[in-house]
N, C-alpha and C. Protein backbone atom coordinates (compact mmCIF):
# COMPACT_ATOMS: atom_id res chain seq x y z
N UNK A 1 1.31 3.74 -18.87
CA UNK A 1 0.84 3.82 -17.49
C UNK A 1 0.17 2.51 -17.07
N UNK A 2 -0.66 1.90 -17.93
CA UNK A 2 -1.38 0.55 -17.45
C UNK A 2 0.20 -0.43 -17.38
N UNK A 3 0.64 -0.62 -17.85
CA UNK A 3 1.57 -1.44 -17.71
C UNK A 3 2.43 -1.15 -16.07
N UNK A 4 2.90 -0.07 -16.14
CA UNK A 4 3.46 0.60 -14.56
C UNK A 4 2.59 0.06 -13.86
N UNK A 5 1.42 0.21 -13.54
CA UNK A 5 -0.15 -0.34 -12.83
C UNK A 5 0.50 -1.95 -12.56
N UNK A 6 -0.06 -2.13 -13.65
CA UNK A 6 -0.22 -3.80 -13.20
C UNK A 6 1.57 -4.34 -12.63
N UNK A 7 2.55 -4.08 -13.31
CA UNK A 7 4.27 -4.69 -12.70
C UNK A 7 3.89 -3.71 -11.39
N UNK A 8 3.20 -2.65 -10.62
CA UNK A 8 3.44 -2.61 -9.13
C UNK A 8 2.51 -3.33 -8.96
N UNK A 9 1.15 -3.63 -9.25
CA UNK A 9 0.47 -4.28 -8.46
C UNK A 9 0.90 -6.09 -8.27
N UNK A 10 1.40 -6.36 -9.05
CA UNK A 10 2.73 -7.60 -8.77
C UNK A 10 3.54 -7.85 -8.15
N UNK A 11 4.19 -6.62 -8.06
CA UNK A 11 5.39 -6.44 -7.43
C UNK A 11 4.46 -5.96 -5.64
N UNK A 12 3.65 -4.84 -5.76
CA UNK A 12 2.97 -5.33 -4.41
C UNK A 12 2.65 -6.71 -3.26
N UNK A 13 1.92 -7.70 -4.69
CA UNK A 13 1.23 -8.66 -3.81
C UNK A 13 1.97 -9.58 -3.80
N UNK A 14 3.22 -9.80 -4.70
CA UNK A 14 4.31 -10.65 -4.94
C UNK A 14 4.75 -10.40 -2.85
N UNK A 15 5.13 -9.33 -2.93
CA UNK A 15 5.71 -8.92 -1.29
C UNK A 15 4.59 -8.91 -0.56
N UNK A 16 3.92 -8.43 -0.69
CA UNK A 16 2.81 -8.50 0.57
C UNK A 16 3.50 -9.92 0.86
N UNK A 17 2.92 -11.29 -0.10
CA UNK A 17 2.91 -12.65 0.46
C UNK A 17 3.77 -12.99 0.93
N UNK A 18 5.31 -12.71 0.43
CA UNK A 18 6.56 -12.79 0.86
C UNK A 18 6.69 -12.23 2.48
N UNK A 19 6.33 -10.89 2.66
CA UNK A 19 6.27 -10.28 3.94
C UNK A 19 5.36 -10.64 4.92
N UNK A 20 4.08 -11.57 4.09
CA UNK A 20 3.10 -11.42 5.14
C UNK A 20 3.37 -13.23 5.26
N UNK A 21 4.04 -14.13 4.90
CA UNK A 21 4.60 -15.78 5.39
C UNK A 21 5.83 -15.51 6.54
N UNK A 22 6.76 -14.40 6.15
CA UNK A 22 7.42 -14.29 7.06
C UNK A 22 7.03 -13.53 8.44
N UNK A 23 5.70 -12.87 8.59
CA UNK A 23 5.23 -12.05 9.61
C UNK A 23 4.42 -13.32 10.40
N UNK A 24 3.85 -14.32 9.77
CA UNK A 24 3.70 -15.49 10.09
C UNK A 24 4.04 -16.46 11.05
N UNK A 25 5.24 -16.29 10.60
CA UNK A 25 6.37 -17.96 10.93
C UNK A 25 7.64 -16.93 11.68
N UNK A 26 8.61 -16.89 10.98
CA UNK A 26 10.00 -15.95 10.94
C UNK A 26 10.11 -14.95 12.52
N UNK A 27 9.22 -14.15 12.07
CA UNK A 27 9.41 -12.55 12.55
C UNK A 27 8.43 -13.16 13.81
N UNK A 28 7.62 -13.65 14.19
CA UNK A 28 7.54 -14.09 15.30
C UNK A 28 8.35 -14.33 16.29
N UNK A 29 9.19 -14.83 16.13
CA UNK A 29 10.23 -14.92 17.34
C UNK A 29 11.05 -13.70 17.69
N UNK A 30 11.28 -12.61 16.56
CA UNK A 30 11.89 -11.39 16.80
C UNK A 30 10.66 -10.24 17.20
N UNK A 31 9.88 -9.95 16.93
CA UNK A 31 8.24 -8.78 16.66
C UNK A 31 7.78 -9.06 18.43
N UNK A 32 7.67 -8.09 18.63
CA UNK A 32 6.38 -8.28 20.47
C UNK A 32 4.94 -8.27 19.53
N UNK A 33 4.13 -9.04 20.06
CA UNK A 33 2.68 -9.68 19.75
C UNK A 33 2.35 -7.87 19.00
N UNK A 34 2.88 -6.69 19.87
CA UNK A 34 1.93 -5.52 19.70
C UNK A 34 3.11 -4.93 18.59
N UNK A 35 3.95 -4.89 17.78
CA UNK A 35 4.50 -5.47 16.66
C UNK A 35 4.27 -5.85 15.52
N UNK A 36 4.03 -7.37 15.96
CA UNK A 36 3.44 -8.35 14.89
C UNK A 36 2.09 -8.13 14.36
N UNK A 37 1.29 -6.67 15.02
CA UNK A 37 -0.09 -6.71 14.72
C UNK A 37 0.16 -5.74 13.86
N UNK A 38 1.10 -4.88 14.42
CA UNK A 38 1.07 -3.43 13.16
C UNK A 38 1.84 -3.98 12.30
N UNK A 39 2.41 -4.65 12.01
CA UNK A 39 3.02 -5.05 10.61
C UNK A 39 2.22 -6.22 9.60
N UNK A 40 1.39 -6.94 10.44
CA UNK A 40 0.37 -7.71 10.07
C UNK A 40 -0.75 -6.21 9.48
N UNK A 41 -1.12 -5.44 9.99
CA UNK A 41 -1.77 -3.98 9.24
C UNK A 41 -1.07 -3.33 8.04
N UNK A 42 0.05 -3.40 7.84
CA UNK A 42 0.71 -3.22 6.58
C UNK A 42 0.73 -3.66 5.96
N UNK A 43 0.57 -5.12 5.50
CA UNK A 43 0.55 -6.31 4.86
C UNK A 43 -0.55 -6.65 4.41
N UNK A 44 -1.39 -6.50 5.20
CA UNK A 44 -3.12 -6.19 4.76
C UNK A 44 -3.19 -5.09 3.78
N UNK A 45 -2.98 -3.86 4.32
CA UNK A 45 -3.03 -3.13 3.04
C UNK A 45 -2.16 -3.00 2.22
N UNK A 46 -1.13 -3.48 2.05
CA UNK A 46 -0.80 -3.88 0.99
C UNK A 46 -1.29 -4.65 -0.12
N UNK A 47 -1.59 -6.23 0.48
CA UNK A 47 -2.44 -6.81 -0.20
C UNK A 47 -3.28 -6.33 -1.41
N UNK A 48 -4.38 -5.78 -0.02
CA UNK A 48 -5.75 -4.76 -0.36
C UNK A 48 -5.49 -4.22 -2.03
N UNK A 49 -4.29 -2.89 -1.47
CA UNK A 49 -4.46 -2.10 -3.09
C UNK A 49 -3.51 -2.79 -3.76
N UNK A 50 -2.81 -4.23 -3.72
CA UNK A 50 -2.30 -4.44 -4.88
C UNK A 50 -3.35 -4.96 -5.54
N UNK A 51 -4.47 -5.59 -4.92
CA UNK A 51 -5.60 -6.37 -6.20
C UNK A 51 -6.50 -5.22 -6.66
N UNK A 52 -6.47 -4.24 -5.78
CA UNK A 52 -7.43 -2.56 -6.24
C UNK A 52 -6.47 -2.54 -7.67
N UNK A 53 -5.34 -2.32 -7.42
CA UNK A 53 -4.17 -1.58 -8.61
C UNK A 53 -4.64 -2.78 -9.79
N UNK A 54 -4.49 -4.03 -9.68
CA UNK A 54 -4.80 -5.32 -10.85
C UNK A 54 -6.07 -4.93 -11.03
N UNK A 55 -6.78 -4.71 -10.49
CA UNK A 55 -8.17 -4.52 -11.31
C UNK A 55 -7.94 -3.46 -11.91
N UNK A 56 -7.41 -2.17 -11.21
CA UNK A 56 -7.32 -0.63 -11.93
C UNK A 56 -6.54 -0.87 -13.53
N UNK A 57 -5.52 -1.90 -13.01
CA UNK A 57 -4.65 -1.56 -14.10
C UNK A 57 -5.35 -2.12 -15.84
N UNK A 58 -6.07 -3.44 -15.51
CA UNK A 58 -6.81 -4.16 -16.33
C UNK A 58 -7.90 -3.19 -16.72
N UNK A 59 -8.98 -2.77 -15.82
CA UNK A 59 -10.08 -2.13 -16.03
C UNK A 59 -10.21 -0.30 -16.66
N UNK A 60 -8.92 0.19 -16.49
CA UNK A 60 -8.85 1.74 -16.51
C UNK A 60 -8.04 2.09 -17.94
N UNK A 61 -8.28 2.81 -18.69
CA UNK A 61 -7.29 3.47 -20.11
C UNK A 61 -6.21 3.82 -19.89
N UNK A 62 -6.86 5.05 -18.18
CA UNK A 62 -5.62 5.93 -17.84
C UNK A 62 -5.35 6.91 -18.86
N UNK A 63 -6.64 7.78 -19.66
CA UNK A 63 -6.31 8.50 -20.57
C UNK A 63 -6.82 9.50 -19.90
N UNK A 64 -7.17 9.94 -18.91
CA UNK A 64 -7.50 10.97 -18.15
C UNK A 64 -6.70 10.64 -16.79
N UNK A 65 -6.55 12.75 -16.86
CA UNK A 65 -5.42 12.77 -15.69
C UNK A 65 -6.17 12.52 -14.37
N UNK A 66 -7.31 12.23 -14.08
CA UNK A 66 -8.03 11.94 -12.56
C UNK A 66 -7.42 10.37 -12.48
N UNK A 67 -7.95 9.40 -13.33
CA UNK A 67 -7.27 8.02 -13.78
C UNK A 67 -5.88 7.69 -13.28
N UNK A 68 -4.95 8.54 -14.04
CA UNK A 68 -4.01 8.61 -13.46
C UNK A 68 -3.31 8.39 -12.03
N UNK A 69 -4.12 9.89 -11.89
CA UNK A 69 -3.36 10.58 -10.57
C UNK A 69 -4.21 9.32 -9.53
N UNK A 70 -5.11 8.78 -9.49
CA UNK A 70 -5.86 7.80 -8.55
C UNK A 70 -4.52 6.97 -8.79
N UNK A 71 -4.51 6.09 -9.47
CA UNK A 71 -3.38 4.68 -9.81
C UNK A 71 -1.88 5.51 -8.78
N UNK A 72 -1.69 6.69 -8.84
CA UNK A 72 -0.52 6.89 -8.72
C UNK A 72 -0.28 7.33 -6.91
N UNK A 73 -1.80 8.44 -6.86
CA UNK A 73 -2.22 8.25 -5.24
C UNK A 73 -1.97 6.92 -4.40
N UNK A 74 -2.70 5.72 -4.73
CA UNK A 74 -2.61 5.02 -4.45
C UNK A 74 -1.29 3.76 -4.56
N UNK A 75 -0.39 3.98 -5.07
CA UNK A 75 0.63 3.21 -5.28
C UNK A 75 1.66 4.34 -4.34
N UNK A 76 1.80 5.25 -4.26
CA UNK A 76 2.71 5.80 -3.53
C UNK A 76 2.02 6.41 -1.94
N UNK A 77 1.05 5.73 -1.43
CA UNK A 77 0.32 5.26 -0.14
C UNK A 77 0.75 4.34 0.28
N UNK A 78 0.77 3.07 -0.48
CA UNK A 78 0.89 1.92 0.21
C UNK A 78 2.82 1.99 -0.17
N UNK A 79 3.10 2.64 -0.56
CA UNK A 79 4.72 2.31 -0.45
C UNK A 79 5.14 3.26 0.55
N UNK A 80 4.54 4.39 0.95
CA UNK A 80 5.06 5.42 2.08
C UNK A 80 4.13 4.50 3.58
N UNK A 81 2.34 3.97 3.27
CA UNK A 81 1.92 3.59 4.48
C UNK A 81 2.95 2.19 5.07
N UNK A 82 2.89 1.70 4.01
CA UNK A 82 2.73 0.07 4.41
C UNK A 82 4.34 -0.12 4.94
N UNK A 83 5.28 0.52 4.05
CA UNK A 83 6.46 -0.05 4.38
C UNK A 83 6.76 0.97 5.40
N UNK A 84 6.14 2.26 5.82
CA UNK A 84 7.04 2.60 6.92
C UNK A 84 6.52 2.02 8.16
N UNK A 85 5.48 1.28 8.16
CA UNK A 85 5.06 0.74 9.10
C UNK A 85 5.85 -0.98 9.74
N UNK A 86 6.45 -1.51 8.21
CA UNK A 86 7.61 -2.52 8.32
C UNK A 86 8.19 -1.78 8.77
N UNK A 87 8.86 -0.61 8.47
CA UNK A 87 10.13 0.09 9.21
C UNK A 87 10.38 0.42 10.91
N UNK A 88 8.73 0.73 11.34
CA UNK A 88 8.48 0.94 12.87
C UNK A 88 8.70 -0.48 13.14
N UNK A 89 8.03 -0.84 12.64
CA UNK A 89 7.81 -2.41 13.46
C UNK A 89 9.31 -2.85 14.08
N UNK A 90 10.15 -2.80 13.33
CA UNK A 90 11.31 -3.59 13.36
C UNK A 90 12.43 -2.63 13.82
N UNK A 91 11.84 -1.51 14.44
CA UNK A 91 12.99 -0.24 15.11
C UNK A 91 13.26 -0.99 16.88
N UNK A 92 12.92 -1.03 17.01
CA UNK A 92 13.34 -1.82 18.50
C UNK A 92 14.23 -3.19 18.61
N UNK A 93 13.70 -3.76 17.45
CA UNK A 93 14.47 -5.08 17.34
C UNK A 93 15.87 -4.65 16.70
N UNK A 94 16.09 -3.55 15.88
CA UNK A 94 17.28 -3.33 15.13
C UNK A 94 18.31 -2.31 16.55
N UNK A 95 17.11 -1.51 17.20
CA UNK A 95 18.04 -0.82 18.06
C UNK A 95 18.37 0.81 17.45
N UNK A 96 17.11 1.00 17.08
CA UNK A 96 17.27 2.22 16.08
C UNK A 96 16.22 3.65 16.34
N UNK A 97 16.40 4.28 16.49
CA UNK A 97 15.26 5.26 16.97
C UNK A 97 14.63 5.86 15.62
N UNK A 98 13.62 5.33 15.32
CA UNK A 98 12.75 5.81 13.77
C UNK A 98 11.29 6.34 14.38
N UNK A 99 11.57 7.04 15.73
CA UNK A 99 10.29 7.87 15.81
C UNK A 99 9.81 9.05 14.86
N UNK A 100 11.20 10.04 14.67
CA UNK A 100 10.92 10.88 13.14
C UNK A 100 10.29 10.25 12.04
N UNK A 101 10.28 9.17 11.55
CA UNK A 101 9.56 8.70 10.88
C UNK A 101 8.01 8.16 10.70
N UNK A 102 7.69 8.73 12.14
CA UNK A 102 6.48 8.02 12.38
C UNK A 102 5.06 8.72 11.52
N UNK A 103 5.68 10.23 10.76
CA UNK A 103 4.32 10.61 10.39
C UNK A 103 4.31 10.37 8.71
N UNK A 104 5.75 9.42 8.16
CA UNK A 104 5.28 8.80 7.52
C UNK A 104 3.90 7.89 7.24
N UNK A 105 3.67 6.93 7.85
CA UNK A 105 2.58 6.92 8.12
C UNK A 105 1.15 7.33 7.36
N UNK A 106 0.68 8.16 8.38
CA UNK A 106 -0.23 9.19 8.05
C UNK A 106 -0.33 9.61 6.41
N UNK A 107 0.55 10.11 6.53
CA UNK A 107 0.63 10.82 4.97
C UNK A 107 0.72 9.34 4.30
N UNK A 108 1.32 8.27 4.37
CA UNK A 108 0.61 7.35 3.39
C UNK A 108 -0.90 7.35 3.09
N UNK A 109 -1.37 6.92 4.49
CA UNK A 109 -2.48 7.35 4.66
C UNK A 109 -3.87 7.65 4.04
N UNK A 110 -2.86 9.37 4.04
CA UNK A 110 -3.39 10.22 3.34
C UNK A 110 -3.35 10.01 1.56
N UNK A 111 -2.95 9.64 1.20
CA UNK A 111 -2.45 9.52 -0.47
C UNK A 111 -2.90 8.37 -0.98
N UNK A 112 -3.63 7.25 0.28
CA UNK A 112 -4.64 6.51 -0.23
C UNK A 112 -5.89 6.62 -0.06
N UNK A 113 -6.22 7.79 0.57
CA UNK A 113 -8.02 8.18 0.74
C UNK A 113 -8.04 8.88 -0.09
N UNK A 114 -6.43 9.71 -0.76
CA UNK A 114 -6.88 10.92 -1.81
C UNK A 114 -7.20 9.85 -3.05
N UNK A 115 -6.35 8.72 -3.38
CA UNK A 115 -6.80 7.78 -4.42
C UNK A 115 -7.70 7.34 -4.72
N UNK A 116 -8.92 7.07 -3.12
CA UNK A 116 -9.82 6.33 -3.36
C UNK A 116 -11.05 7.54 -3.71
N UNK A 117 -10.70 8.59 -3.00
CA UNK A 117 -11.37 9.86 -3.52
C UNK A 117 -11.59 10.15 -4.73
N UNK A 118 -10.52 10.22 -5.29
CA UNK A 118 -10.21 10.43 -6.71
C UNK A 118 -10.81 9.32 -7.80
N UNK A 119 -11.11 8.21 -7.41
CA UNK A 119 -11.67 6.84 -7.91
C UNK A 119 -13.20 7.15 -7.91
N UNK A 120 -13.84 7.85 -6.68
CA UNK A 120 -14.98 7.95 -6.44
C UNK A 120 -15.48 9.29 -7.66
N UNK A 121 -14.46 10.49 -8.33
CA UNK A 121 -15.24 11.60 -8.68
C UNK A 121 -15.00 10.62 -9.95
N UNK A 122 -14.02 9.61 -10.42
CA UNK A 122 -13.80 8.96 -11.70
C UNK A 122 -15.11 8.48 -11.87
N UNK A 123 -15.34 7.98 -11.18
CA UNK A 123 -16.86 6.95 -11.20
C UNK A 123 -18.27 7.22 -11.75
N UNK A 124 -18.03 8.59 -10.84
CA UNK A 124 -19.33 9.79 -10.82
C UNK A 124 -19.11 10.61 -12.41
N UNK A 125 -18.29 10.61 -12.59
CA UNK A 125 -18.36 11.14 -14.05
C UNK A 125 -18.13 10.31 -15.50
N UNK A 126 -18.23 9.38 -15.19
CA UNK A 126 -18.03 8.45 -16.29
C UNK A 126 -19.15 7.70 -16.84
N UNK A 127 -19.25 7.98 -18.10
CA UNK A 127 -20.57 7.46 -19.09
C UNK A 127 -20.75 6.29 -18.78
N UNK A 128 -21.27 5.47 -18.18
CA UNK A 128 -21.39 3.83 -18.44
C UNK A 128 -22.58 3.68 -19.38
N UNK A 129 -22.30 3.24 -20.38
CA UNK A 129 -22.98 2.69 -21.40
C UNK A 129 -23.70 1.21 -21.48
């Protein structure tokens, strides 16, 4: 499991940077300003929990299932928040109607407050010596 951890949190911030030079430069000329901001918000959190996940992955055993299920909350948040929010972004420019998709979203969302939740009862119950 630490190993899974740290190759997404790589593979996260590897793309964040990739996505967030081209949200930059590139996608400017295609994105409307109100666009370029919500996909610039995806990219941020992306970022965000890929260095949460590098610290998690370095700092955590992952021999308890709360451990776990946090690393895993949170990695399948930012792959349901972040990228369906690349996906809105770029529905007008493709010519595509991805409003059904919009409560993707949310439920990312949701599966990263349950992570950070889940981080918080880890915390509260753990011996620090």
């Amino acid at each position: 499991m630490k190993q899974f951890v740290l190759i997404i949190a790589g593979l996260y911030g590897a793309l964040a940077v990739i996505l967030g030079a081209f949200g930059a430069h590139a996608f400017k000329s295609i994105l409307s300003p109100e666009k370029l901001v919500s996909f610039e918000t995806g990219v941020k959190y992306q970022i965000y929990h890929a260095i949460v996940l590098l610290i998690l992955g370095f700092a955590l055993s992952f021999s308890t299932s709360i451990e776990k299920w946090a690393a895993i909350c949170l990695m399948v948040g930012v792959l349901l928040f972040s990228f369906s929010i690349y996906l809105l972004s770029f529905a007008e420019y493709w010519n595509v109607n991805l409003k059904s998709f919009g409560p993707v979203t949310p439920i990312g969302g949701a599966f990263l407050i349950t992570g950070w939740i889940l981080l918080i009862i880890f915390f509260i119950k753990m011996k620090i010596s």
